[in-house]
Protein backbone atom coordinates (compact mmCIF):
# COMPACT_ATOMS: atom_id res chain seq x y z
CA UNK A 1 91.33 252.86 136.68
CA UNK A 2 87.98 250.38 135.54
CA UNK A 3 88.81 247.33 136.96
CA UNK A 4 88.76 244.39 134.03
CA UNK A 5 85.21 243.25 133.12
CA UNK A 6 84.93 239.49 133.95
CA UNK A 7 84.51 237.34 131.53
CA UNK A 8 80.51 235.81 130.85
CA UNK A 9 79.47 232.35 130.50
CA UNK A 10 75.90 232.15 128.98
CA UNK A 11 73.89 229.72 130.11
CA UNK A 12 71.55 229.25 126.96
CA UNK A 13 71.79 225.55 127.02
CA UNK A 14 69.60 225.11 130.11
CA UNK A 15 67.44 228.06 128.78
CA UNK A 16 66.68 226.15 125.79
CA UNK A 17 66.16 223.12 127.86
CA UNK A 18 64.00 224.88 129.74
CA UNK A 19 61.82 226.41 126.76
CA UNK A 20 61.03 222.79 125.16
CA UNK A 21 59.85 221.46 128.20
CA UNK A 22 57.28 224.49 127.91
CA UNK A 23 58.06 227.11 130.42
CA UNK A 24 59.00 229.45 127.76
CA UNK A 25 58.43 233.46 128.41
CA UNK A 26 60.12 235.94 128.97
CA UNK A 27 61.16 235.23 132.61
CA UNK A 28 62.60 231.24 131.44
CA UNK A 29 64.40 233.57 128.55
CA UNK A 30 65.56 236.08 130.98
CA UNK A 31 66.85 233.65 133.44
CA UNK A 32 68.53 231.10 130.89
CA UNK A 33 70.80 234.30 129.94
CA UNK A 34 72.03 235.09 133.55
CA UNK A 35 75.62 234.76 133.05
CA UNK A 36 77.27 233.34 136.44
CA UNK A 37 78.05 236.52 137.85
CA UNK A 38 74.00 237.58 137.66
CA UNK A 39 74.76 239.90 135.07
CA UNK A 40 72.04 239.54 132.47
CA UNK A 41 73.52 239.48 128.67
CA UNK A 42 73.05 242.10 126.41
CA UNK A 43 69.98 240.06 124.40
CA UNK A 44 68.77 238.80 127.50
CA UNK A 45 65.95 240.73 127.85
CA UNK A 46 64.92 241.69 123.89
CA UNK A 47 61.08 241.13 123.48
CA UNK A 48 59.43 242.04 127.20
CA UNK A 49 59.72 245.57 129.28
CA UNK A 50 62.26 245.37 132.09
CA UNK A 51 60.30 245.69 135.42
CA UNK A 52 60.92 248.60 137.93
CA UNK A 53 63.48 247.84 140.19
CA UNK A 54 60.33 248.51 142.96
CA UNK A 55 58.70 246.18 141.51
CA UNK A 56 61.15 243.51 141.05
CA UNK A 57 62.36 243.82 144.70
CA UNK A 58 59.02 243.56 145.56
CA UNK A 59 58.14 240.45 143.74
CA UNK A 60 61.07 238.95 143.71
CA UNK A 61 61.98 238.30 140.33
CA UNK A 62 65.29 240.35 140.01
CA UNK A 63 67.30 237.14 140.48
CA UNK A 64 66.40 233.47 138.60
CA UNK A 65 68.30 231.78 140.98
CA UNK A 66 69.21 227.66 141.03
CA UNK A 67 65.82 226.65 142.85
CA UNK A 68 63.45 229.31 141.39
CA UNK A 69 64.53 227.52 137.52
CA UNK A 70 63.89 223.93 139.45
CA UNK A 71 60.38 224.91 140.70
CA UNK A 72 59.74 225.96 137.45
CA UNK A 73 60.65 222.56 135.81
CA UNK A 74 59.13 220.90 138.93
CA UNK A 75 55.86 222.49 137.98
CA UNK A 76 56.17 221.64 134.02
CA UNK A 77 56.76 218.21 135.06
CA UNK A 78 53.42 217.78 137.57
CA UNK A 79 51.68 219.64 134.48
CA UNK A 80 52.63 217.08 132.00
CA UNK A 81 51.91 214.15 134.91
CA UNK A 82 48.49 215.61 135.44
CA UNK A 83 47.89 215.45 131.44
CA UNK A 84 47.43 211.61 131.81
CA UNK A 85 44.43 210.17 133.53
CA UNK A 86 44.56 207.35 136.04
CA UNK A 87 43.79 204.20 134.79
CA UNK A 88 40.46 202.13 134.69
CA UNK A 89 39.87 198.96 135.05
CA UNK A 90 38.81 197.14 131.55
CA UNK A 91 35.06 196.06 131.82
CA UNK A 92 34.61 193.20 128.53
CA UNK A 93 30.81 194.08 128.25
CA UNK A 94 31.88 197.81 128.07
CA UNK A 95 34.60 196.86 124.83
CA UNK A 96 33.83 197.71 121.58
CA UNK A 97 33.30 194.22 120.38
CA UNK A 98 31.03 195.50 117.07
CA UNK A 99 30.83 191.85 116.01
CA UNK A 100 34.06 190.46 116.44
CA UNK A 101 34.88 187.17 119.17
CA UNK A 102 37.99 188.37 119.59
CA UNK A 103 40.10 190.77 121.03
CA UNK A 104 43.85 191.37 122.40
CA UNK A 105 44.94 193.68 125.25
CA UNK A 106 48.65 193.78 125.20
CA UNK A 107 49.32 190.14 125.28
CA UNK A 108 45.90 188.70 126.62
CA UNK A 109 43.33 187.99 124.40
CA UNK A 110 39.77 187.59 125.24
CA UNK A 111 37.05 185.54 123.90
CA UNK A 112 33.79 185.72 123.43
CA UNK A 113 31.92 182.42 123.87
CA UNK A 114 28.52 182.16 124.47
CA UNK A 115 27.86 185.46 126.09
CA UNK A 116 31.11 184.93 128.97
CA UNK A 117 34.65 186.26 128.20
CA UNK A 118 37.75 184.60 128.39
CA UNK A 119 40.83 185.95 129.14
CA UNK A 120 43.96 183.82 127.76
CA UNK A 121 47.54 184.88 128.67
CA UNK A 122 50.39 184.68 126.60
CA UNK A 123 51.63 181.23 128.62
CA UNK A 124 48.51 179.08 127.37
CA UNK A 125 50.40 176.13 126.64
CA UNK A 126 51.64 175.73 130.28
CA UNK A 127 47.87 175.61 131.51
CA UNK A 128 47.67 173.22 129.00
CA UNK A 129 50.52 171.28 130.45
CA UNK A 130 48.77 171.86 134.03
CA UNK A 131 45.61 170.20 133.29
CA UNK A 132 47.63 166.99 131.71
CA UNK A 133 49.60 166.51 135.04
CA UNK A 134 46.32 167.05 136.80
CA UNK A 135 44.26 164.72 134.79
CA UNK A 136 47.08 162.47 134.55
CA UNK A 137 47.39 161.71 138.12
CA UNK A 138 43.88 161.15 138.33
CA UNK A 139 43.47 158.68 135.99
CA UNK A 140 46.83 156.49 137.26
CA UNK A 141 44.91 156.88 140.80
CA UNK A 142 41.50 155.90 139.06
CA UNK A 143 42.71 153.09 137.04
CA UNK A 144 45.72 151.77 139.36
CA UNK A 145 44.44 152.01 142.76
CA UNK A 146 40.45 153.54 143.20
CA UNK A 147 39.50 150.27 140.96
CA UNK A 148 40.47 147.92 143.62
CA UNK A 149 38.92 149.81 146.32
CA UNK A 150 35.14 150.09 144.87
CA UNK A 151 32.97 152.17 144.02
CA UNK A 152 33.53 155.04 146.88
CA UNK A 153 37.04 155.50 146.19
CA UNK A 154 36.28 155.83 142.44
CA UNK A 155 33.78 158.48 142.62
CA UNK A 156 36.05 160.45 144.85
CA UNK A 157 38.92 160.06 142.74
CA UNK A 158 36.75 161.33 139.49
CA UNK A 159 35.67 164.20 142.00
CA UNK A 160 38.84 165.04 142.44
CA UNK A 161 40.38 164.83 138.65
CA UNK A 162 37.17 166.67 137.76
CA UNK A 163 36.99 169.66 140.26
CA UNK A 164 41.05 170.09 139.85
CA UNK A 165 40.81 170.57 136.14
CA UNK A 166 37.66 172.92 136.54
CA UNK A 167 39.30 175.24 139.08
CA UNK A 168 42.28 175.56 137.03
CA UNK A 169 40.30 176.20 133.88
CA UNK A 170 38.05 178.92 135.63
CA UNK A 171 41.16 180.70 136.83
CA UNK A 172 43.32 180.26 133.76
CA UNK A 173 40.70 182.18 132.10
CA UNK A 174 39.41 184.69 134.20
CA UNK A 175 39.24 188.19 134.21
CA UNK A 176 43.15 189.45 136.13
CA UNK A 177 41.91 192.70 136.17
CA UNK A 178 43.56 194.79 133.37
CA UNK A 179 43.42 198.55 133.94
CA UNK A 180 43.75 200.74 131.08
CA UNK A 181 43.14 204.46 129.36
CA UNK A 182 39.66 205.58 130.19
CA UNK A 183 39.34 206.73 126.35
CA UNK A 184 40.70 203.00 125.47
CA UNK A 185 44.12 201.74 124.62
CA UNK A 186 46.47 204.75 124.24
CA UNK A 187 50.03 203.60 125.26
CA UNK A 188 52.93 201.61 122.95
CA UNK A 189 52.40 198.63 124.82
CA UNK A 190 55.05 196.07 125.92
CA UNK A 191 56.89 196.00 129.12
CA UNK A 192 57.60 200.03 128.92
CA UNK A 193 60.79 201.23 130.70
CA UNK A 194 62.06 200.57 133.13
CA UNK A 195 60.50 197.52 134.05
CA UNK A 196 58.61 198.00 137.32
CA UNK A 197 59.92 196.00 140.04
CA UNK A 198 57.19 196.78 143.08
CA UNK A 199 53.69 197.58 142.90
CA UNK A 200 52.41 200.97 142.26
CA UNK A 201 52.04 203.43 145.08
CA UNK A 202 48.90 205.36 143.44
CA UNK A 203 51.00 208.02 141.56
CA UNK A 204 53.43 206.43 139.33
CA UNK A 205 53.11 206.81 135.87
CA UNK A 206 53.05 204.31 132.94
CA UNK A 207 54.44 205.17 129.67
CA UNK A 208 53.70 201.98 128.01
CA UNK A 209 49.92 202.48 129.05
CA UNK A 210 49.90 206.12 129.50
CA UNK A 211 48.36 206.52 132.65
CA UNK A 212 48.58 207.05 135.87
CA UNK A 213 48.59 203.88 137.94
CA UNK A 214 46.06 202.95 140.77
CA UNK A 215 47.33 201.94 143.87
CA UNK A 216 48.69 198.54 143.90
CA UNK A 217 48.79 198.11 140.15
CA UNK A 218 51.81 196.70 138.56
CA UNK A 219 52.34 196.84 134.62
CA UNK A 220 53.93 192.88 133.96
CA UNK A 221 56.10 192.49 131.39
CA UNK A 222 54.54 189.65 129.89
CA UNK A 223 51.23 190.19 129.85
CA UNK A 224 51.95 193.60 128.81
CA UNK A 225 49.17 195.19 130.30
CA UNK A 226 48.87 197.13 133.82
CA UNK A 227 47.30 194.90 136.32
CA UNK A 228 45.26 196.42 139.05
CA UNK A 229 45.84 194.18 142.99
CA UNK A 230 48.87 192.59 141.14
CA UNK A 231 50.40 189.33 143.03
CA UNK A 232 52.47 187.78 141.27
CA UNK A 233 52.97 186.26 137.12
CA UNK A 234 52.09 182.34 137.12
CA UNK A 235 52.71 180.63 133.60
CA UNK A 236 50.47 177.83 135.23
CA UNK A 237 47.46 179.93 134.94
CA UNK A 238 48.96 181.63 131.65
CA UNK A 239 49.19 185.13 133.33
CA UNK A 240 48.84 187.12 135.91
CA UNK A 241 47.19 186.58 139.12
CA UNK A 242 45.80 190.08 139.92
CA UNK A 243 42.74 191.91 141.76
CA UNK A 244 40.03 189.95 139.85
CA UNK A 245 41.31 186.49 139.75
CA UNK A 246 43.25 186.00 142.87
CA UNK A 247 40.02 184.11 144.74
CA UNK A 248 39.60 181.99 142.13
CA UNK A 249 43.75 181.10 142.33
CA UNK A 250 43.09 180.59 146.25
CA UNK A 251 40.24 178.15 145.40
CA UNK A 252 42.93 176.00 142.65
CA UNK A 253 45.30 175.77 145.58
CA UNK A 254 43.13 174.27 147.96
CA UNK A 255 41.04 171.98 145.54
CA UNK A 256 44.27 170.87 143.44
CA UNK A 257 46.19 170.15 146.93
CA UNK A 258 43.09 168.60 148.88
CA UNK A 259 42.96 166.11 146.08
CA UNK A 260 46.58 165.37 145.55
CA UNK A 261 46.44 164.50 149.54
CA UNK A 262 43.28 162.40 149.43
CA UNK A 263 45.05 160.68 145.76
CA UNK A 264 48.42 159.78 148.00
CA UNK A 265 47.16 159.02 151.68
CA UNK A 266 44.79 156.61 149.59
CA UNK A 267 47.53 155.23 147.54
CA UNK A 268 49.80 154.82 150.93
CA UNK A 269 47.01 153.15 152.73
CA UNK A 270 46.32 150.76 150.06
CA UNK A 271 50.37 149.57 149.70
């Protein structure tokens, strides 16, 4: 008696899969036609010589098992990863300005004035609103209090206004540190998905950039750029405070808050 033949499920779904993420041959066609009893179909191996059963116990290809298929999309996958470079940081002398003043890099523009760039984010109008609190308060404290005090009290309160608003201004438009495609802007732009939540560990990949981050390098959703020693996003300074501009955020802190001290122990002494 021949025992019943049992039935065959073919497998050509993941084959195919397989085959458009480009590990096609005739071992991914071979192996995508295993039915689940490891009894190859009767097309599974049309187009390519069967090897000798020495030679396949030798090398190990009579069976396609489960983790022989994933190391084979393992290795199309680092194959595809290794297709995109790692990112560089943007140099503005190095842009291809051919004449123009301006130019946008996801949501930052920069500006060319007078031989210096300038790098505004896409929150301009709070650094705007930043710079009328700061001037604000100085001129209430210049005005309603350093007047009555003389001369001293009014030069340091115009120091004060003065330096605030020019450390704010130098880091609202400096350079964050935008990394991007050696061969230029490649990517889609925009916040690419999904949106990136911690800082890059040196081999994640960004699809809205297309590249390969650096270490450290985050790609912000509203600046939609990547942004290489990322801290944090402040609307104050209109964008991001990154690699390149994070000094000159440390050195707004501590001239904005010195002077807002000086302004109210002043005003405190003088009620």
């Amino acid at each position: 008696l021949t025992p019943p033949v049992p039935r065959r499920v073919g497998l050509r779904a993941r084959g195919g899969a397989e085959q458009r993420r480009g590990i096609g041959g005739p071992m991914a066609a071979a192996g995508s036609e295993l039915d689940v009893f490891g009894a190859p179909s009767d097309d599974a191996f049309d187009g390519f010589q069967v090897p000798s059963a020495a030679h396949a116990a030798q090398s190990g290809i009579g069976r396609a098992t489960e983790e022989e298929l994933s190391s084979l999309v393992a290795q199309a996958d680092d194959a595809e990863r290794q297709g995109r470079p790692m990112g560089v940081l943007v140099e503005a002398d190095a842009l291809p300005w051919n004449g123009r003043h301006c130019m946008k890099l996801g949501r930052i523009r920069l500006l060319r004035v007078a031989g210096h760039t300038l790098f505004v984010g896409p929150h301009w109008y709070c650094t705007f609103a930043m710079l009328g609190v700061i001037n604000g308060v100085g001129c209430m404290f210049l005005f309603g209090v350093a007047s009555f005090l003389g001369s001293l009290h009014l030069l340091g309160g115009f120091l004060a206004t003065i330096g605030s608003s020019v450390a704010c201004i130098a880091c609202s438009m400096g350079d964050p540190g935008i990394v991007q495609h050696p061969g230029g802007p490649s990517g889609t732009g925009g916040p690419g998905k999904p949106h990136q939540m911690l800082p890059s560990s040196g081999k994640r990949e960004c699809n809205a950039c297309n590249i390969i981050q650096p270490r450290g390098c985050l790609h912000c959703e509203y600046c939609e750029v990547c942004i290489v020693g990322w801290d944090h996003h402040c609307p104050w300074m209109s964008k991001c405070i990154g690699g390149r501009n994070l000094q000159a955020f440390y050195r707004f802190l501590g001239v904005s808050l010195g002077s807002l001290g000086y302004i109210v122990i002043v005003t405190i002494l003088m009620a």
